[in-house]
Protein backbone atom coordinates (compact mmCIF):
# COMPACT_ATOMS: atom_id res chain seq x y z
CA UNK A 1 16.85 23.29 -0.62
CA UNK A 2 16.04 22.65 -4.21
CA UNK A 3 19.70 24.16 -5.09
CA UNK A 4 21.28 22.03 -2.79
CA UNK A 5 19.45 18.60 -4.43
CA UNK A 6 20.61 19.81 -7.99
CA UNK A 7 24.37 20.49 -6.71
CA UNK A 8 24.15 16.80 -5.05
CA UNK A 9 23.25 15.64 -8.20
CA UNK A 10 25.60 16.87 -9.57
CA UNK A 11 28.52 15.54 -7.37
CA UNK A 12 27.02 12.54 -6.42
CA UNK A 13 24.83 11.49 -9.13
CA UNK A 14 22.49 8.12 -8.04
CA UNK A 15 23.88 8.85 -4.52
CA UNK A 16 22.54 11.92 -4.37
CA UNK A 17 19.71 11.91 -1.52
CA UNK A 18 17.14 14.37 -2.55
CA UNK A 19 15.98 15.22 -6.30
CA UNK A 20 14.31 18.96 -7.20
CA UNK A 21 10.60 16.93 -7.59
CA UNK A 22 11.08 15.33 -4.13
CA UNK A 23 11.34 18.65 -2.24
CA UNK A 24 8.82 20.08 -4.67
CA UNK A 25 6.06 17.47 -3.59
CA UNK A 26 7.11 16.98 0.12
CA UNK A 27 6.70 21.11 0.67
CA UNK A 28 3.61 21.84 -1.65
CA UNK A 29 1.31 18.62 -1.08
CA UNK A 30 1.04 19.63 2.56
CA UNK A 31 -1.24 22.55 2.76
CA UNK A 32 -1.44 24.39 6.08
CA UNK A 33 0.70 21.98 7.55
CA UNK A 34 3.44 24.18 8.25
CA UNK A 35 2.97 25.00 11.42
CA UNK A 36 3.82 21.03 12.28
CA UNK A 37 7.46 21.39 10.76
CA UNK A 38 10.52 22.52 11.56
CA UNK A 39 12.93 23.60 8.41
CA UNK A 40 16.47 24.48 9.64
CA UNK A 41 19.10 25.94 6.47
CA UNK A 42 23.03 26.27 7.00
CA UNK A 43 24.61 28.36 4.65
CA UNK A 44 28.05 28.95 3.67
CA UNK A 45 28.12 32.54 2.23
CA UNK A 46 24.70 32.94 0.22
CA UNK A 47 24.79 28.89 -0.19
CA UNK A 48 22.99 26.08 1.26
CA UNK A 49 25.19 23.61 2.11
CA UNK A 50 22.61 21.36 4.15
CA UNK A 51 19.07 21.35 5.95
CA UNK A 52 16.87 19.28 7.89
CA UNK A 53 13.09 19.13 7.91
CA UNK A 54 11.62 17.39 10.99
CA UNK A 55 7.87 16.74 10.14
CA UNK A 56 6.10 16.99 14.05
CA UNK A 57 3.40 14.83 13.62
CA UNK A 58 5.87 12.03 13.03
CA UNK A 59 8.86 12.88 14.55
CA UNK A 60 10.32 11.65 11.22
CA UNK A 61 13.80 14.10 10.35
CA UNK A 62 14.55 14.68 6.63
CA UNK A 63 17.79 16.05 5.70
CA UNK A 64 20.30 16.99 3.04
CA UNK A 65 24.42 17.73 3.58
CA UNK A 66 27.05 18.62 1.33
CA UNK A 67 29.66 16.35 0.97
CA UNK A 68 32.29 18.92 2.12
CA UNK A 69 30.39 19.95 5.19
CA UNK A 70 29.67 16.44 6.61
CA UNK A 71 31.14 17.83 10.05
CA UNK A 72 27.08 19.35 10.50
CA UNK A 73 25.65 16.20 10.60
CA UNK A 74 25.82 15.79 14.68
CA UNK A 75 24.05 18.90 15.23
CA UNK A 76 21.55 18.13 12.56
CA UNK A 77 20.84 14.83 14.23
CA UNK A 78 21.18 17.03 17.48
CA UNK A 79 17.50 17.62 17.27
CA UNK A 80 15.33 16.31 20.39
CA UNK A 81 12.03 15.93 18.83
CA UNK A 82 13.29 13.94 15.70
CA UNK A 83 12.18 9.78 16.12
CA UNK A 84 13.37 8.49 13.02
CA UNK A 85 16.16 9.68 10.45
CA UNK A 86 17.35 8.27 6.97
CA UNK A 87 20.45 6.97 5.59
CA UNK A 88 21.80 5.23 2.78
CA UNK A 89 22.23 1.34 4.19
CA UNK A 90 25.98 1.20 2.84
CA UNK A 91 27.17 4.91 4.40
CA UNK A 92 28.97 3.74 7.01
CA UNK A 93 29.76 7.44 8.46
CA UNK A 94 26.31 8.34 8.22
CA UNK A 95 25.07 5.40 9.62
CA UNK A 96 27.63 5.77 13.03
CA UNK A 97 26.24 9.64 13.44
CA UNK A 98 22.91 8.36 13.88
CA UNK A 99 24.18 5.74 16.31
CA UNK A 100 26.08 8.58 18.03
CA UNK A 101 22.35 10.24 18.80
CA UNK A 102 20.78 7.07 19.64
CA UNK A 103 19.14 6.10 16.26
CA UNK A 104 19.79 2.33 16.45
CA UNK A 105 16.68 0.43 15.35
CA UNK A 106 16.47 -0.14 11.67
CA UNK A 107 12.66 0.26 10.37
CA UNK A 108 11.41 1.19 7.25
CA UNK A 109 13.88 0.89 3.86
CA UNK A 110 12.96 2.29 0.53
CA UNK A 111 14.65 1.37 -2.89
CA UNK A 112 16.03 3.76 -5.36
CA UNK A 113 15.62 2.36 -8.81
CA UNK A 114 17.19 3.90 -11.84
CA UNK A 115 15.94 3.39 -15.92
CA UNK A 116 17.99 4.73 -18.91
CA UNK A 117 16.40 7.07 -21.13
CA UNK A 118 18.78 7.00 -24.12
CA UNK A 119 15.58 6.04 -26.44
CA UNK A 120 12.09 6.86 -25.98
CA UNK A 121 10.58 3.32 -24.83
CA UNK A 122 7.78 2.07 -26.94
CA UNK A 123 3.91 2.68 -25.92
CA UNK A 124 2.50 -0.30 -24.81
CA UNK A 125 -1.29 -1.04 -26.40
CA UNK A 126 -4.18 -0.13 -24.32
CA UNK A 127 -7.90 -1.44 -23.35
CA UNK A 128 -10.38 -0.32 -25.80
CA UNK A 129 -11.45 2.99 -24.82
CA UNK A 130 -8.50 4.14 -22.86
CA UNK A 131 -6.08 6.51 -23.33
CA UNK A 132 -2.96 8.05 -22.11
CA UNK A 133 -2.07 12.01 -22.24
CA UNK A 134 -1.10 14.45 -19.89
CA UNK A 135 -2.70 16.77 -17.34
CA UNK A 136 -4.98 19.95 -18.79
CA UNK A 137 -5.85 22.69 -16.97
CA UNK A 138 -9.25 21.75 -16.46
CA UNK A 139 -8.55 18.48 -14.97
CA UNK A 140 -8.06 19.55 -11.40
CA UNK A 141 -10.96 17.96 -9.97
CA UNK A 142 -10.55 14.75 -11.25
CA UNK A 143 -6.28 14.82 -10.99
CA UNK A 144 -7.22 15.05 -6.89
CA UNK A 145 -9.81 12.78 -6.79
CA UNK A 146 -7.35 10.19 -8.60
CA UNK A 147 -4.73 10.91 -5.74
CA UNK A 148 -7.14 10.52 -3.31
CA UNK A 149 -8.78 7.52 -4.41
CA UNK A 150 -5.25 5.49 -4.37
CA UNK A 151 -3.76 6.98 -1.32
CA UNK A 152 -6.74 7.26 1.24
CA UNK A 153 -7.28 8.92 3.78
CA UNK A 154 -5.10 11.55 1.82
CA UNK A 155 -4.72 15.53 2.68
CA UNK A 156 -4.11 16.22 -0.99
CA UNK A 157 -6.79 19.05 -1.89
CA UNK A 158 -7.65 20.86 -5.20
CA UNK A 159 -5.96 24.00 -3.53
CA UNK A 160 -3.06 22.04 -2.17
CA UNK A 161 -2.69 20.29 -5.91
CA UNK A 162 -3.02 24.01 -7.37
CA UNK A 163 0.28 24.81 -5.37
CA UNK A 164 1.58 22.04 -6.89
CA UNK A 165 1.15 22.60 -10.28
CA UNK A 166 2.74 26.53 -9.40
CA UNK A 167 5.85 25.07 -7.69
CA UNK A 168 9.05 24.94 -9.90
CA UNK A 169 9.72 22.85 -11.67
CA UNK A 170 6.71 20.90 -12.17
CA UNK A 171 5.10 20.72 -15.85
CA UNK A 172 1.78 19.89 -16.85
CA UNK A 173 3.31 17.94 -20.01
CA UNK A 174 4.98 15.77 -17.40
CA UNK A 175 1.83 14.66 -15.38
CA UNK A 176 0.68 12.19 -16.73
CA UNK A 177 -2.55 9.92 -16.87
CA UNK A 178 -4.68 6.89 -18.51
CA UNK A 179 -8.05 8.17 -19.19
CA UNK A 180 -10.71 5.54 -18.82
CA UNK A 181 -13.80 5.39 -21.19
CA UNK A 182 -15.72 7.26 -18.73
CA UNK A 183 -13.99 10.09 -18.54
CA UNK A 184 -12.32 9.55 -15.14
CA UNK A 185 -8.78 8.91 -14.36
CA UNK A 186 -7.59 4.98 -13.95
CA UNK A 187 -3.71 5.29 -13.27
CA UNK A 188 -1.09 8.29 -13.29
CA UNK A 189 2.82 9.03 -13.07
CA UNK A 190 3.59 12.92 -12.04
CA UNK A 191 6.68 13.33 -13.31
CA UNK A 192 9.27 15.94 -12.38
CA UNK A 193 12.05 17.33 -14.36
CA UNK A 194 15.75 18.30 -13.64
CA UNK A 195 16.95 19.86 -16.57
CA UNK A 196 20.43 20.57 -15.36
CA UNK A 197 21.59 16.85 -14.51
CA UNK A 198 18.96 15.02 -16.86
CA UNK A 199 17.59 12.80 -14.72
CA UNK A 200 13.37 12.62 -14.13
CA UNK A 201 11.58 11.51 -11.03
CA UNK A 202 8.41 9.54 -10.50
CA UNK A 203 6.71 11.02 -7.31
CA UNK A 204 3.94 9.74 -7.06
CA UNK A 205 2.23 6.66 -8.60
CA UNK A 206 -0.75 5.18 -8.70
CA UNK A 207 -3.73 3.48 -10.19
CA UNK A 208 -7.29 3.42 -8.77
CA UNK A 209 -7.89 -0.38 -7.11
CA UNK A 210 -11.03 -1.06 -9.61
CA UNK A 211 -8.46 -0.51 -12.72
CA UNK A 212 -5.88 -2.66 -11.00
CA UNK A 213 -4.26 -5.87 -12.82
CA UNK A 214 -4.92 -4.51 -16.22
CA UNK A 215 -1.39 -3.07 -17.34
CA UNK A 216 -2.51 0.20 -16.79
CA UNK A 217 0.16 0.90 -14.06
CA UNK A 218 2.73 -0.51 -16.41
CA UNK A 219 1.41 1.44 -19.39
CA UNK A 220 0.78 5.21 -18.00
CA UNK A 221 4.74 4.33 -16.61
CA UNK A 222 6.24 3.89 -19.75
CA UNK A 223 4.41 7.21 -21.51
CA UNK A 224 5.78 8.94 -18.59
CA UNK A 225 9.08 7.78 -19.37
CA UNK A 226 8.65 8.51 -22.96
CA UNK A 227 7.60 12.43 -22.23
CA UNK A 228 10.67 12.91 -19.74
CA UNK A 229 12.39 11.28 -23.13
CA UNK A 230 10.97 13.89 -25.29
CA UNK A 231 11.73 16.50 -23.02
CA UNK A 232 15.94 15.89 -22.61
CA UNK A 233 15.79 13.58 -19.54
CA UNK A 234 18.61 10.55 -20.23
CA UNK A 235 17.63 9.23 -16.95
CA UNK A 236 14.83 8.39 -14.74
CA UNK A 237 14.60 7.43 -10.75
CA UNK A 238 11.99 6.36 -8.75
CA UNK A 239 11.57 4.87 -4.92
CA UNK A 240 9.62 1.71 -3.61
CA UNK A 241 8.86 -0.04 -0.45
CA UNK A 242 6.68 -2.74 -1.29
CA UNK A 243 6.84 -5.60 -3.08
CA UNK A 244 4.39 -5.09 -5.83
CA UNK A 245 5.35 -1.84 -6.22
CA UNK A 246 9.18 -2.82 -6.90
CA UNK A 247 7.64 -5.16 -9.13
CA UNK A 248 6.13 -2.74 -11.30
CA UNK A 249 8.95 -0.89 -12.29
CA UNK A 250 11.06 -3.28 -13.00
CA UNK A 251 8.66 -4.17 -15.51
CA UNK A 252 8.99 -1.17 -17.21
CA UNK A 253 12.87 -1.71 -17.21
CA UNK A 254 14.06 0.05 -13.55
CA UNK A 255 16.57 -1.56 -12.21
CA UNK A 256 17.63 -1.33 -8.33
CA UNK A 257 20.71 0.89 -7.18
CA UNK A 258 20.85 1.97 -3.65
CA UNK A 259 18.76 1.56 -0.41
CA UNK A 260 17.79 4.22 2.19
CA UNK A 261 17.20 2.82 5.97
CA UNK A 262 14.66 4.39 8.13
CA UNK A 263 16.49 4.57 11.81
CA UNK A 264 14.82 4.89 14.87
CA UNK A 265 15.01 6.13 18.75
């Protein structure tokens, strides 16, 4: 699966659907929830040349084709217990397959936005007392406990998190935090590398409600974006669905490129 993302990248740069981080985090976040998916691969020879992922407790289908094999996309979408699937708004062809199995109703959209990295950005200044570095190995406890505290009720666990931080290609010296004067984490940015094409993914955000309206979101952001700088990236993505969140980034210089449509039947 993670192949396939880096050889869409590769063809179909910012069009691409899927980046190495976003199957990385959508397969390891998820402990013991495995049993509630179904994860179909075609292949063509020893390659992947698409797959779909229908998550059960949803109904929701994920899936990834090669440009060259768009003829499996009805028997993807041939899949009874899938509710919703996602297309780019503007792919026409993709758009009439989903018709073609009775995925009509638009719901959910979520915006791709895109940031050069040609220069490392500049650090913004901080609150007295807070800091931003990166994820140690020590700092399990707390780096769940942040990811919990934004996104509750959340299933992220310290063992889930420790598969995680094993999964290619994540880096500690890409997760990255603002450390409050206490000790405990205010905002973070887990940012994931691919090396081949350049281009760095934030997946996922977040700052704790008390820190809120402080710049600290904006701040912990822009170091991320200066360590996938220092570490080759030329290029970094990120989705939103909300308003405030879309605001955020385009703080920090994102700039909208593309929209996916959540379709339902």
């Amino acid at each position: 699966m993670q192949q396939l993302a880096l050889e869409q990248r590769r063809l179909r740069g910012l069009r691409a659907p899927w980046h190495v981080g976003d199957v990385a985090w959508g397969l390891r976040q998820h402990e013991g929830r495995e049993d509630e998916w179904k994860i179909r691969l075609w292949h063509d020879g020893d390659r992947v040349v698409a797959w779909s992922w229908l998550k059960g407790d949803r109904g929701v289908l994920e899936l990834d084709v090669h440009p060259k094999h768009m003829d499996l996309l009805d028997e993807i979408l041939d899949e009874p217990e899938a509710k919703t699937a996602f297309v780019l708004e503007d792919d026409d062809g993709a758009r009439a397959a989903l018709a073609r199995h009775g995925f009509t109703e638009p719901g959910r959209a979520l915006h791709y936005n895109v940031r050069g990295l040609e220069d490392a950005p500049e650090l913004p200044r901080l609150p007295d007392g807070f800091r931003c570095r990166t994820v140690e190995a020590d700092d399990l406890a707390e780096r769940v406990a942040v990811h919990r505290d934004v996104w509750a009720p959340s299933r992220v666990t310290e063992s889930s998190y420790r598969n995680v931080m094993a999964q290619w290609p994540y880096r500690s010296s890409l997760d990255c935090v603002v450390e409050a004067p206490d000790g405990r984490f205010a905002a973070y940015v887990l940012a994931w590398p691919d090396d081949e094409n350049g281009v760095g993914l934030f997946e996922p955000v977040g700052t704790r409600e008390e820190f809120r309206r402080r710049g600290l979101g904006a701040a912990v952001c822009t170091y991320a974006l200066s360590r996938l700088h220092a570490e080759g990236m030329r290029q970094a993505i990120v989705g939103c669905d909300t308003a405030p969140a879309c605001a955020l980034y385009e703080s920090v210089g994102f700039r909208r490129y593309a929209t996916i449509v959540g379709y339902a039947r």
